[in-house]
C-alpha atoms as a PDB file:
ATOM      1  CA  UNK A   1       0.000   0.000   0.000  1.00  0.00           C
ATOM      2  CA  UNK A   2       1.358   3.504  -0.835  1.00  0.00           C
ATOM      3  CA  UNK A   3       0.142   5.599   2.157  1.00  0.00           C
ATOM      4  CA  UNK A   4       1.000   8.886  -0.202  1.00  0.00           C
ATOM      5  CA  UNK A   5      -2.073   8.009  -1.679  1.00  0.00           C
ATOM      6  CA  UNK A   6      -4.199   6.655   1.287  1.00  0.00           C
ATOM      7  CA  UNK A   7      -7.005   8.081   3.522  1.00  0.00           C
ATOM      8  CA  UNK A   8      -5.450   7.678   7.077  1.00  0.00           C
ATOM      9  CA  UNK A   9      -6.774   7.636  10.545  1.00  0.00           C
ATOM     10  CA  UNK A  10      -4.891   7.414  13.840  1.00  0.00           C
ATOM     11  CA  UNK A  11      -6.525   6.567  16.811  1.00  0.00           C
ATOM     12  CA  UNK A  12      -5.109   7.438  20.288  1.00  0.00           C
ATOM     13  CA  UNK A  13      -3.727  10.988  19.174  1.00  0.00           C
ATOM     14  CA  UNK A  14      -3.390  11.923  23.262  1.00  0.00           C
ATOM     15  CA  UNK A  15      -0.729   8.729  23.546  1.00  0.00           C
ATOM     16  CA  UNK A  16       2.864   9.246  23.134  1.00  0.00           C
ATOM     17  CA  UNK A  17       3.008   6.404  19.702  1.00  0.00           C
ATOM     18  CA  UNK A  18      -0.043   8.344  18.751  1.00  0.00           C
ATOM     19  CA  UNK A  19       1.340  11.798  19.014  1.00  0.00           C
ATOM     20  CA  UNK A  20       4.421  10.240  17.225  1.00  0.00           C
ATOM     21  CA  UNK A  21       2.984   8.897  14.955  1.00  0.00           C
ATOM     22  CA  UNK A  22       0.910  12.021  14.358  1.00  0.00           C
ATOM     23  CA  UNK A  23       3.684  13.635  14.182  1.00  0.00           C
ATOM     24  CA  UNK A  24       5.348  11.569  11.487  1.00  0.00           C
ATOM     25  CA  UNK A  25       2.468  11.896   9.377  1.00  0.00           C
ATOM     26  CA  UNK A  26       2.705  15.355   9.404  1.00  0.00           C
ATOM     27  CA  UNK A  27       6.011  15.724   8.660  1.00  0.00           C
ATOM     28  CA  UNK A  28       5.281  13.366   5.557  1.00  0.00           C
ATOM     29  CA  UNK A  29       2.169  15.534   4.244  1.00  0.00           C
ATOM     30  CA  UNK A  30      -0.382  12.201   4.508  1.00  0.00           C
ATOM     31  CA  UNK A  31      -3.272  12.307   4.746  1.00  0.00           C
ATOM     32  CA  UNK A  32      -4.503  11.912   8.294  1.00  0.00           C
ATOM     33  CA  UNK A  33      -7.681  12.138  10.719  1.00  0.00           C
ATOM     34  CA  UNK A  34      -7.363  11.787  14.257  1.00  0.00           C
ATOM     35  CA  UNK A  35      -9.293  10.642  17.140  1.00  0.00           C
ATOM     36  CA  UNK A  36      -8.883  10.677  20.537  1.00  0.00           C
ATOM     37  CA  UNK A  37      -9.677   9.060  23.579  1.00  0.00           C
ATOM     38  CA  UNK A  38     -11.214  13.015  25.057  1.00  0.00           C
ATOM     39  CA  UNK A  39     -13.306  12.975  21.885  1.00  0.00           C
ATOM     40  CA  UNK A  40     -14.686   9.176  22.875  1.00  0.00           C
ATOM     41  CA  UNK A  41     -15.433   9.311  26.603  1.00  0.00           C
ATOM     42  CA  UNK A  42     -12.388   7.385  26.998  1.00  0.00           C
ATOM     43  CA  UNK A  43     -13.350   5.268  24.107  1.00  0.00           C
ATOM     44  CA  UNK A  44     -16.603   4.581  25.785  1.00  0.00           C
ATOM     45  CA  UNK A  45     -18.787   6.277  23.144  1.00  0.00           C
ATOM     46  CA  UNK A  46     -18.932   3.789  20.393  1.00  0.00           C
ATOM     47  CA  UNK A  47     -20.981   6.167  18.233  1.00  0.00           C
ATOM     48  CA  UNK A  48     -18.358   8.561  18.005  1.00  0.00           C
ATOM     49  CA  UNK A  49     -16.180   6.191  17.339  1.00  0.00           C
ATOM     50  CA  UNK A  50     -17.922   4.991  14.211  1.00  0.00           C
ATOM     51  CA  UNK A  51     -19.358   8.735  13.269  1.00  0.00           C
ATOM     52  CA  UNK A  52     -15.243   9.323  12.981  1.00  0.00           C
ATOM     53  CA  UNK A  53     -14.591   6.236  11.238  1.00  0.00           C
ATOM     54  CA  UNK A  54     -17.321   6.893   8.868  1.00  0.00           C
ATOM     55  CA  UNK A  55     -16.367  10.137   8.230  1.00  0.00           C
ATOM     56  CA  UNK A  56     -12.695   9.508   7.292  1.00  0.00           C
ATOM     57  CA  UNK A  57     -13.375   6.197   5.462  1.00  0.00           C
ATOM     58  CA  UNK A  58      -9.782   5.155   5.967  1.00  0.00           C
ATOM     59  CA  UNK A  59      -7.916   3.080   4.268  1.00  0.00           C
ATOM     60  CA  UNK A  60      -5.486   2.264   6.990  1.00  0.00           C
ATOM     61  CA  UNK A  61      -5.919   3.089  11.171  1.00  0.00           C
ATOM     62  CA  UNK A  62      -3.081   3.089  13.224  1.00  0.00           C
ATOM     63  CA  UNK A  63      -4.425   1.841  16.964  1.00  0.00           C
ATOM     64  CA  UNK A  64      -2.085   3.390  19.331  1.00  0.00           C
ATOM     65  CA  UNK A  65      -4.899   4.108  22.235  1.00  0.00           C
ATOM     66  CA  UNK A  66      -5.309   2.816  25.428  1.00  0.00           C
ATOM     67  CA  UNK A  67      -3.840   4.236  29.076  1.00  0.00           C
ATOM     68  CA  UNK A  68      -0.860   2.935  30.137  1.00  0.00           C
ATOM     69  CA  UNK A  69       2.042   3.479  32.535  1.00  0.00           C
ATOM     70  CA  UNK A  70       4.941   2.138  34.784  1.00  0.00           C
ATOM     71  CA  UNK A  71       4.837  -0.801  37.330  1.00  0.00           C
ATOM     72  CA  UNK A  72       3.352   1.973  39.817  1.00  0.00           C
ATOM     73  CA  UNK A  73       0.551   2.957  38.211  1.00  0.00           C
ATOM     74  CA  UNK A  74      -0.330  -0.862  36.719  1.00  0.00           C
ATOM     75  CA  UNK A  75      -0.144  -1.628  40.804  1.00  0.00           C
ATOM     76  CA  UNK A  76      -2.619   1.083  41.820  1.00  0.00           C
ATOM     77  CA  UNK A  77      -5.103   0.842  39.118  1.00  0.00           C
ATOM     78  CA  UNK A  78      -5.111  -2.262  37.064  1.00  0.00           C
ATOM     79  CA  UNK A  79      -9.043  -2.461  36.444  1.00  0.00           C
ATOM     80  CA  UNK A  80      -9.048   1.212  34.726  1.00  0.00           C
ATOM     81  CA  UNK A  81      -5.691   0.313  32.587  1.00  0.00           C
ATOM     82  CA  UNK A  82      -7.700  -3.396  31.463  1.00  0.00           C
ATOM     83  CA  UNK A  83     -10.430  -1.601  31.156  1.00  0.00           C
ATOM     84  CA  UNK A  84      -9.655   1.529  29.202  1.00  0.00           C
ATOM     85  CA  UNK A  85      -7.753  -1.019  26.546  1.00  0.00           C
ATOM     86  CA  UNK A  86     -10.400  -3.081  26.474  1.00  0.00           C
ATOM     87  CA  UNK A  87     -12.937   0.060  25.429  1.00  0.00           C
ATOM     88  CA  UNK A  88     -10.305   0.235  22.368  1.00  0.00           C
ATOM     89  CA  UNK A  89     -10.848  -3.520  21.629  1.00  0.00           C
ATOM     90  CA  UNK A  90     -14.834  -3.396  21.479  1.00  0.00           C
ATOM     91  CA  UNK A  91     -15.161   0.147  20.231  1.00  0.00           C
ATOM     92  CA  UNK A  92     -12.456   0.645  18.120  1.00  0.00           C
ATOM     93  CA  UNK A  93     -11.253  -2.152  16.584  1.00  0.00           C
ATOM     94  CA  UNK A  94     -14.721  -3.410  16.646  1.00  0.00           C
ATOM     95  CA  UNK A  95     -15.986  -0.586  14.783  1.00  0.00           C
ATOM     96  CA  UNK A  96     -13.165  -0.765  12.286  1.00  0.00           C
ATOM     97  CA  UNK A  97     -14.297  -4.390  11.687  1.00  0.00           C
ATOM     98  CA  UNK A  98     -17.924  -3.510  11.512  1.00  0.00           C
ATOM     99  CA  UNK A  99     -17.230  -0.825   8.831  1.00  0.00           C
ATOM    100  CA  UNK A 100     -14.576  -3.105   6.835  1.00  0.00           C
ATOM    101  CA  UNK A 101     -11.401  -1.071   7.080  1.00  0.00           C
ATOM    102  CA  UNK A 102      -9.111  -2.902   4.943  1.00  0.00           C
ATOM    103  CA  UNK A 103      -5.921  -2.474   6.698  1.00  0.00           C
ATOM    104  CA  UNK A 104      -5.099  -2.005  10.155  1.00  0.00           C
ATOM    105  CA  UNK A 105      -2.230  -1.989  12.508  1.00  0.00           C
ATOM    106  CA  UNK A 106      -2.807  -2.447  16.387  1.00  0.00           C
ATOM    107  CA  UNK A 107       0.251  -1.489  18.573  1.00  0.00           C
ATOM    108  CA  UNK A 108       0.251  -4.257  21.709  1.00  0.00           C
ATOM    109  CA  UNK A 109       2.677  -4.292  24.016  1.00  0.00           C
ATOM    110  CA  UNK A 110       6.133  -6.454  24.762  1.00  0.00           C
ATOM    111  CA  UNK A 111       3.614  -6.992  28.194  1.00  0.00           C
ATOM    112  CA  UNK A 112       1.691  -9.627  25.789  1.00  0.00           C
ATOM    113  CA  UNK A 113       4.806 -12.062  26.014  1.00  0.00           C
ATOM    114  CA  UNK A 114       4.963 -14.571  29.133  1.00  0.00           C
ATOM    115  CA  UNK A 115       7.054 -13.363  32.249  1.00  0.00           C
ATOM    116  CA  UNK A 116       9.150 -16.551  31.456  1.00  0.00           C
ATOM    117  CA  UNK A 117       9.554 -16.465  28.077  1.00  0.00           C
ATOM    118  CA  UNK A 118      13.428 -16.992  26.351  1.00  0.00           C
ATOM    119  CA  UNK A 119      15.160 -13.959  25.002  1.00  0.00           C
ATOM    120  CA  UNK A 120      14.816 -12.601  23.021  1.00  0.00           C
ATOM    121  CA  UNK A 121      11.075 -12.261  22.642  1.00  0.00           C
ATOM    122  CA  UNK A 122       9.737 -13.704  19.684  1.00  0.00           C
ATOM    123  CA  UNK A 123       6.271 -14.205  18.636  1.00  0.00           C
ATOM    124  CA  UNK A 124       6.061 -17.694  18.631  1.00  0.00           C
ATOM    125  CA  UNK A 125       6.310 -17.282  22.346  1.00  0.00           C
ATOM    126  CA  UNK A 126       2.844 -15.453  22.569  1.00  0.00           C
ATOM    127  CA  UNK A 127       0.536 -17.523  25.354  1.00  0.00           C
ATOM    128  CA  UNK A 128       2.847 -19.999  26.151  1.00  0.00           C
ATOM    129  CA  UNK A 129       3.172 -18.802  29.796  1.00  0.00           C
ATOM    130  CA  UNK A 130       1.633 -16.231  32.331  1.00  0.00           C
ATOM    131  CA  UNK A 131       2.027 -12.902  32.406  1.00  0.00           C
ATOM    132  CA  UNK A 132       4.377 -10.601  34.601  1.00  0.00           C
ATOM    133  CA  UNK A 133       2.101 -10.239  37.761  1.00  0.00           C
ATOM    134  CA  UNK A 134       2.738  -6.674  38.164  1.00  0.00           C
ATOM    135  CA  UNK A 135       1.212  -6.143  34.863  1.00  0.00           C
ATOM    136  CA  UNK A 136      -1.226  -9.206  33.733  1.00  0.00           C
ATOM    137  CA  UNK A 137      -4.326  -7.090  33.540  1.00  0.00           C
ATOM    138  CA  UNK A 138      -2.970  -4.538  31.292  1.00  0.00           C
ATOM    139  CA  UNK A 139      -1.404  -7.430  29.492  1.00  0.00           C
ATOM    140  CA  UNK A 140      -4.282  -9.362  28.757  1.00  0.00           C
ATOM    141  CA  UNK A 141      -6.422  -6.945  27.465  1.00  0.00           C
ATOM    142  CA  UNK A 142      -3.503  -5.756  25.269  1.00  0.00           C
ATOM    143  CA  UNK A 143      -2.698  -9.494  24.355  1.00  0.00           C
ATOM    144  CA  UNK A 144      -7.148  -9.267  23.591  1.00  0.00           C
ATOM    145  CA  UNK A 145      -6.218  -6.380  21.186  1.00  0.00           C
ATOM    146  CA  UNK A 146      -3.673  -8.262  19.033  1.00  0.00           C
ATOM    147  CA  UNK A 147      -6.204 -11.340  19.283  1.00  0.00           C
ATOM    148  CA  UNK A 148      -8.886  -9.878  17.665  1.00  0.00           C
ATOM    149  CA  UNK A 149      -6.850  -8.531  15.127  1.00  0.00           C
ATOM    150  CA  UNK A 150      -5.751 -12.300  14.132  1.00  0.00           C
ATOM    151  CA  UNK A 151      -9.415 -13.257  14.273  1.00  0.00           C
ATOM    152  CA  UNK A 152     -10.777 -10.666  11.729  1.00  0.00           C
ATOM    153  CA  UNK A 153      -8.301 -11.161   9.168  1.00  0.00           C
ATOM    154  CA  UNK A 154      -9.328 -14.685   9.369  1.00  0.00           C
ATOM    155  CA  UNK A 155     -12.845 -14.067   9.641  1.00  0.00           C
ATOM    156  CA  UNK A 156     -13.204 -10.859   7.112  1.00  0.00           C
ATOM    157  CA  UNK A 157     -10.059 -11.381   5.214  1.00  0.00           C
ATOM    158  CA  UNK A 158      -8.853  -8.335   6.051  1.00  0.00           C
ATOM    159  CA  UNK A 159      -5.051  -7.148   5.821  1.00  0.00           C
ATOM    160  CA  UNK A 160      -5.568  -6.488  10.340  1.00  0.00           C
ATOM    161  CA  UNK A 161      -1.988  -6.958  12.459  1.00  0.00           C
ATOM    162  CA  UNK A 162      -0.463  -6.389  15.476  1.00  0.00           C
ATOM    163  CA  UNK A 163       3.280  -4.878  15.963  1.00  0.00           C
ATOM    164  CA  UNK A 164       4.539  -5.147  19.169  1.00  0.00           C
ATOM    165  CA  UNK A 165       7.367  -2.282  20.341  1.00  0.00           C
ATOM    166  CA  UNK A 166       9.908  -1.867  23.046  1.00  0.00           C
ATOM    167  CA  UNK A 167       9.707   0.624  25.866  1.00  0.00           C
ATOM    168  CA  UNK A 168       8.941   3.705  24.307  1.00  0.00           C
ATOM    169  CA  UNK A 169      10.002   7.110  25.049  1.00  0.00           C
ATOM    170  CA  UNK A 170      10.263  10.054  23.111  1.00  0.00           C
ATOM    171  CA  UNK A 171       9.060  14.172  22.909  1.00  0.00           C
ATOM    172  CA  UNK A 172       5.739  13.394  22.396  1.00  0.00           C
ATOM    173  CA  UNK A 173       5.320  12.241  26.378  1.00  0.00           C
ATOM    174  CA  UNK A 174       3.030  13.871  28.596  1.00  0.00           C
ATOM    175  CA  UNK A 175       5.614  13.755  31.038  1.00  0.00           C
ATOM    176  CA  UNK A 176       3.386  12.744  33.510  1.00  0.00           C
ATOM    177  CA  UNK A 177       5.166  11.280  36.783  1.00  0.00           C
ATOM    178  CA  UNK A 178       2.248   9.058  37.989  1.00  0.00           C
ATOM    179  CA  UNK A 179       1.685   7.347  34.528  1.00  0.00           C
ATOM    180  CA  UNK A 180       5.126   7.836  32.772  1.00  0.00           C
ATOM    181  CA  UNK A 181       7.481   4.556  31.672  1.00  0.00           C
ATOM    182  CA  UNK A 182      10.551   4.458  33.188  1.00  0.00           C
ATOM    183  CA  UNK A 183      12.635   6.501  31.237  1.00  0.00           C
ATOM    184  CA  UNK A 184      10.338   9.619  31.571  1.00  0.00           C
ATOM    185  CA  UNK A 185       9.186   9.245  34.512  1.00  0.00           C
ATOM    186  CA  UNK A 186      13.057   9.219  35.815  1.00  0.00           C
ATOM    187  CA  UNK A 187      13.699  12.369  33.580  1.00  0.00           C
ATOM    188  CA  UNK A 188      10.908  14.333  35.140  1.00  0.00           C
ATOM    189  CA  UNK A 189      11.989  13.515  38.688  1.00  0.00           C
ATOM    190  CA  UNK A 190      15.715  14.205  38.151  1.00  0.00           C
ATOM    191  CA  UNK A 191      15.082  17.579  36.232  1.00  0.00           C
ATOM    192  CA  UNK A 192      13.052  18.347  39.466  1.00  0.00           C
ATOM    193  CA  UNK A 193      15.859  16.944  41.650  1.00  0.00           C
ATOM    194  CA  UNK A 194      18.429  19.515  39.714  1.00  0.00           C
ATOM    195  CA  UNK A 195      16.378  22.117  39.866  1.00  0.00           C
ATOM    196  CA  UNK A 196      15.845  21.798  43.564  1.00  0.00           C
ATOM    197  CA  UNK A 197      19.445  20.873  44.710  1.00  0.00           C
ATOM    198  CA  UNK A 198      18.003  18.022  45.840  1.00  0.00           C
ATOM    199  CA  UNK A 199      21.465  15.600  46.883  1.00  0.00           C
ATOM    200  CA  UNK A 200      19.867  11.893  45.486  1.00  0.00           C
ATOM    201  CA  UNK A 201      16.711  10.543  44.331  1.00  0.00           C
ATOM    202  CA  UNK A 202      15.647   6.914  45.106  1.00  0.00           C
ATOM    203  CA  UNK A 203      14.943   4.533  41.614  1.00  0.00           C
ATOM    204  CA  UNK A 204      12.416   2.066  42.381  1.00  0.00           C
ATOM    205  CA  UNK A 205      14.006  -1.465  42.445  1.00  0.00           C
ATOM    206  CA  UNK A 206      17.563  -2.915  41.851  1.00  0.00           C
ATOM    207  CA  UNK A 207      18.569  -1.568  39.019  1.00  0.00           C
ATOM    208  CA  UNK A 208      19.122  -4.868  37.278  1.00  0.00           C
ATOM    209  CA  UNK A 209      16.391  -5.731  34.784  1.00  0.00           C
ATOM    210  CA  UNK A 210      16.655  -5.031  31.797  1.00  0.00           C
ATOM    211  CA  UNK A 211      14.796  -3.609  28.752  1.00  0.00           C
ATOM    212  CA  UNK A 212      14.709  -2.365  25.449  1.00  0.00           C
ATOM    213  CA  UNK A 213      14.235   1.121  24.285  1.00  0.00           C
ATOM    214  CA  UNK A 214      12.608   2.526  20.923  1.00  0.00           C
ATOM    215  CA  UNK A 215      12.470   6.097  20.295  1.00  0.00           C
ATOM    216  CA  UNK A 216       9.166   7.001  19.287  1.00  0.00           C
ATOM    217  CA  UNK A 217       9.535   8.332  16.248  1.00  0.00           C
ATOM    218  CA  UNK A 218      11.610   5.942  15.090  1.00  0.00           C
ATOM    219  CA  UNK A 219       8.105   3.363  15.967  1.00  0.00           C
ATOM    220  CA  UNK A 220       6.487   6.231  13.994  1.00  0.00           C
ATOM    221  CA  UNK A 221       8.812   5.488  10.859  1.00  0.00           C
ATOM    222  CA  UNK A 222       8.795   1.600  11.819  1.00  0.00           C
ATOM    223  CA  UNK A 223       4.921   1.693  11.502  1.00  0.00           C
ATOM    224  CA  UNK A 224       4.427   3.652   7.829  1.00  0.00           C
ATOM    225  CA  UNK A 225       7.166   1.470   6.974  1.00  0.00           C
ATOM    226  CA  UNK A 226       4.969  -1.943   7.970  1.00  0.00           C
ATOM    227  CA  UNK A 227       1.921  -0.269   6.728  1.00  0.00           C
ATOM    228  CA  UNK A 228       3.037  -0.117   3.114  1.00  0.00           C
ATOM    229  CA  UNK A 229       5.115  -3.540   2.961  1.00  0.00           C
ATOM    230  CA  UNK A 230       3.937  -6.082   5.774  1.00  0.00           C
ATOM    231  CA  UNK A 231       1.919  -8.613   4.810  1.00  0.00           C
ATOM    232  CA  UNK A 232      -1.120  -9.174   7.438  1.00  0.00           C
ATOM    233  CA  UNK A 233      -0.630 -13.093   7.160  1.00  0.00           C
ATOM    234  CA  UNK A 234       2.794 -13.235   8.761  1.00  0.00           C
ATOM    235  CA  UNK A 235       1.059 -12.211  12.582  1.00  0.00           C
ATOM    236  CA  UNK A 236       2.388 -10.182  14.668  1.00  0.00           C
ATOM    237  CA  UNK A 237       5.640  -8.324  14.296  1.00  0.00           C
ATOM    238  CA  UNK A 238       8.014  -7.062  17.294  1.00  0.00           C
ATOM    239  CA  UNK A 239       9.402  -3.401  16.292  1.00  0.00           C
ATOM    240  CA  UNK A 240      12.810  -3.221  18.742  1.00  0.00           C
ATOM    241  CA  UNK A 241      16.518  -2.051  18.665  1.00  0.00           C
ATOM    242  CA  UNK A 242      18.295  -5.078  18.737  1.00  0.00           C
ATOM    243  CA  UNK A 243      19.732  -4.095  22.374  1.00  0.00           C
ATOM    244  CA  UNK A 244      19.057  -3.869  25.606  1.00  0.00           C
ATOM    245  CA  UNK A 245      20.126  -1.591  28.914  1.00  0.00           C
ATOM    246  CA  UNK A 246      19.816  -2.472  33.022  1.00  0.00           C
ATOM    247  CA  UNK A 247      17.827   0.132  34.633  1.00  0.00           C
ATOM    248  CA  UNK A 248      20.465   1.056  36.371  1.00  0.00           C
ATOM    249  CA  UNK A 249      22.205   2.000  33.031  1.00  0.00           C
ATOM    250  CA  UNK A 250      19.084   4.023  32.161  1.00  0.00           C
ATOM    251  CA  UNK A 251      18.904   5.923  34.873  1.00  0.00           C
ATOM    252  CA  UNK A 252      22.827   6.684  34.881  1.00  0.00           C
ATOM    253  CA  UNK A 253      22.353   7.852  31.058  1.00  0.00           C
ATOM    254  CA  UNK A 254      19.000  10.072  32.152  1.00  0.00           C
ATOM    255  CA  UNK A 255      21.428  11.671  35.292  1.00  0.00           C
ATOM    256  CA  UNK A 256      23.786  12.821  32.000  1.00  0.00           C
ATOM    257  CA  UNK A 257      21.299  14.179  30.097  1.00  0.00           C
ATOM    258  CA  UNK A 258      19.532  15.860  32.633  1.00  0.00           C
ATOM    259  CA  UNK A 259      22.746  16.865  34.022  1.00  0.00           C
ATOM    260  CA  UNK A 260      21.186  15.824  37.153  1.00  0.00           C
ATOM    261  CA  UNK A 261      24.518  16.002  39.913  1.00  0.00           C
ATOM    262  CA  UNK A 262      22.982  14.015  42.852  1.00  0.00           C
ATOM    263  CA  UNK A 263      23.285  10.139  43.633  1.00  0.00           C
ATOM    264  CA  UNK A 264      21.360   7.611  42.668  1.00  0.00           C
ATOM    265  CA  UNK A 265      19.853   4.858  45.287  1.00  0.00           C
ATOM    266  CA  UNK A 266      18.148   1.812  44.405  1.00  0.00           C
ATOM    267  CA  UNK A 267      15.389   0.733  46.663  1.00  0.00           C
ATOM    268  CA  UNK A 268      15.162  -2.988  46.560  1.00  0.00           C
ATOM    269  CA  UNK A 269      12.184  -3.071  48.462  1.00  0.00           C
ATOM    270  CA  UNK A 270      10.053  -1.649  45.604  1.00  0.00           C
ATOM    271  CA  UNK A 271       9.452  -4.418  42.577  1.00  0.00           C
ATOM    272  CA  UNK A 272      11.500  -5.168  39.462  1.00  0.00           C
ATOM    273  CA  UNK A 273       9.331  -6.473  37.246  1.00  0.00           C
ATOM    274  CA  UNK A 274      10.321  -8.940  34.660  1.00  0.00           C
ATOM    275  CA  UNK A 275      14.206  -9.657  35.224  1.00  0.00           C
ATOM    276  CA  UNK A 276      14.627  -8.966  31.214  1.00  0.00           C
ATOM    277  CA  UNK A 277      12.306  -8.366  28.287  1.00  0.00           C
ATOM    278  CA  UNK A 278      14.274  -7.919  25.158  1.00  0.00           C
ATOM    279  CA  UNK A 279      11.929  -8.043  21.729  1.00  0.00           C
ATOM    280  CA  UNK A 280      13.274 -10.472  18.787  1.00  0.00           C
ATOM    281  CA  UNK A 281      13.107  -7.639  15.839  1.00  0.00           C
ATOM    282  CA  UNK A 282      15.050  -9.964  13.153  1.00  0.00           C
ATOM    283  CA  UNK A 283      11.960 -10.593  10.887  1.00  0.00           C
ATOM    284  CA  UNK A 284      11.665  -6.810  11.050  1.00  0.00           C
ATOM    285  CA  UNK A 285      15.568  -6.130  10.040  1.00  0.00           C
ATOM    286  CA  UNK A 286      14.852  -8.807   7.188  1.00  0.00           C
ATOM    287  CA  UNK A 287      12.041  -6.885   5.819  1.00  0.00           C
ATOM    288  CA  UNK A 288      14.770  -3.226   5.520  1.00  0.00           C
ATOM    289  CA  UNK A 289      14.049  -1.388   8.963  1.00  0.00           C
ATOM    290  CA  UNK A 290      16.084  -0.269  11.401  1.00  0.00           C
ATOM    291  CA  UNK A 291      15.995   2.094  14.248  1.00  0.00           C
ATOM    292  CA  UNK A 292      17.994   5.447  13.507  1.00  0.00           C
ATOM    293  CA  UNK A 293      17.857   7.163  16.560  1.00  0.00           C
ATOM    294  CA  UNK A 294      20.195   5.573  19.775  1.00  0.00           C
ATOM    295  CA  UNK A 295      19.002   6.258  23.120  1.00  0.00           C
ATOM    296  CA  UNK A 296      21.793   9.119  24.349  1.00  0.00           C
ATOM    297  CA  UNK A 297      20.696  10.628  21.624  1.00  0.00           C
ATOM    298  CA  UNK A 298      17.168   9.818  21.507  1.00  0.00           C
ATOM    299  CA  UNK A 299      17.421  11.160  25.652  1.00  0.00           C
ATOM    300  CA  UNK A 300      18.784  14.572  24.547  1.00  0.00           C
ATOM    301  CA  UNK A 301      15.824  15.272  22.264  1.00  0.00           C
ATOM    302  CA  UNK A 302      13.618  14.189  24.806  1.00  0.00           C
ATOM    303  CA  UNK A 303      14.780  16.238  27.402  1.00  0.00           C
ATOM    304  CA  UNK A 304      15.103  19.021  25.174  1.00  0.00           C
ATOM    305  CA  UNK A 305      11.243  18.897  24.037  1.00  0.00           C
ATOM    306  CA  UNK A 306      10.161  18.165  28.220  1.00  0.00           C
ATOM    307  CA  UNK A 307      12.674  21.620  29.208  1.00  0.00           C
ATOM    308  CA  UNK A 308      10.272  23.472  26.263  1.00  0.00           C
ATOM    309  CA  UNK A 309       7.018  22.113  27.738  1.00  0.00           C
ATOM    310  CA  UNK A 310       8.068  22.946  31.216  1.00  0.00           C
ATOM    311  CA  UNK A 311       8.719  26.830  29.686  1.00  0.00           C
ATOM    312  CA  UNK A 312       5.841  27.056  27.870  1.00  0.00           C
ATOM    313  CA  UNK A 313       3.553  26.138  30.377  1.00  0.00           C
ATOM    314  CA  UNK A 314       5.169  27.652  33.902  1.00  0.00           C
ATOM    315  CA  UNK A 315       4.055  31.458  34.606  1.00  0.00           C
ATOM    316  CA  UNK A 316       6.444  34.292  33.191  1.00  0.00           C
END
């Protein structure tokens, strides 16, 4: 599919893939409608849902709603994260479905794969175990997501798959301590740290699990880039960088960009998580893509855009 030429719609515009990818869009002059989950209820309101759909008659949707956050916030409210991605399964996808949308990509989450599973993650590896516990209900009803894609293109023959990305960070965040993945969230609270003199900050866990890290625009590019040349049949697809980074290694390369001058203590009371998700992207490397943005770099920018935010929002 040449997207130059195709009616667009992204759903989950307030999301950092969705702003990303909203972004990329952009940038490209395509052709793009939004929706959102303010516009929806939270995705609630299935009518608006379909009066957007119907309105932009995509061709292609990018799916990148649904809250989400860090180990805190899937702790202290699991039943709104399953159910909030769940409202994107039945409306949204549903809806698309309904209306026939020929070609769809739903972003799940590296959550989907089994605490257990070997590294790196690879597909075949989907439902083979249970989940992370710190996570499952956010898990499942992402795993439900990239199920129901798999059952409509069987059942409508429709060109419908799932990519699954790395830990995502990127400009585009909301920045938002309480909800923000671990790379954010740690940039936030160190820029506060700095700016209050403040002599060390405490890093939930550790230190030593491990994880992947994918820019978000560079998932931006990675998903035009499936759009036009996956084919649906293959399944799901893992979108990654081919390397992984201890927490504690994140959090020493946030303290640099930040320039944050304080120590760092790991409180291994709080949980880890899973010891080490790292995403198979090989069938995506065969296919021509790779991530251009590494994280150092991919940090600065990210920093940069969250100092900007900070200035254009604080009182002169």
């Amino acid at each position: 599919m040449n997207l130059t030429s195709a009616r667009i719609l992204i759903a989950g515009t307030e999301t950092l893939a969705g702003a990303a990818l909203a972004a990329e869009a952009r940038r490209r002059r395509l052709a793009t409608a939004a929706l959102s989950a303010e516009e929806t209820a939270g995705w609630a309101n299935a009518k608006v849902v379909e009066k957007a759909m119907e309105a932009a008659r995509p061709d292609v949707v990018f799916v990148a709603a649904g809250a989400s956050g860090g180990i805190g916030l899937n702790q202290s409210q699991p039943a709104r994260l399953m159910e909030s991605n769940l409202r994107v399964v039945l409306n949204v996808l549903g809806t698309a479905a309904r209306l026939r949308v020929p070609r769809l990509l739903y972003l799940a989450s590296s959550c989907c794969y089994p605490r257990d599973a070997a590294q790196p993650l690879r597909v075949e590896s989907l439902m083979t175990g249970p989940f992370e516990p710190t996570n499952a209900a956010y898990s499942g009803a992402k795993l439900a997501g990239l199920l129901y894609c798999e059952a409509v293109r069987r059942e409508c023959h429709l060109a419908w798959f799932a990519a699954i990305p790395a830990t995502l960070y990127g400009p585009e965040d909301h920045f938002d301590p309480d909800q923000a993945h671990v790379a954010s969230g740690l940039l936030v609270r160190m820029h506060a740290a700095k700016q209050r003199n403040v002599p060390a900050i405490s890093v939930w866990g550790t230190g030593k699990p491990r994880r992947d890290f994918l820019y978000s625009r560079d998932l931006a590019d990675a998903c035009f880039f499936l759009a036009e040349r996956y084919d649906a049949a293959c399944g799901p697809i893992n979108v990654g960088p081919d390397t992984d980074l201890s927490i504690a290694e994140v959090a020493a390369a946030v303290k640099q960009a930040v320039g944050y001058a304080g120590q760092l203590e790991f409180d291994a009371s709080k949980p880890d998580g899973a010891p080490l998700k790292r995403l198979d992207a090989a069938p995506l490397r065969a296919l021509g893509w790779k991530p251009k943005t590494d994280f150092a770099a991919g940090l600065r920018k990210t920093y940069a855009a969250y100092c900007k935010q900070k200035r254009h929002f604080e009182p002169s």
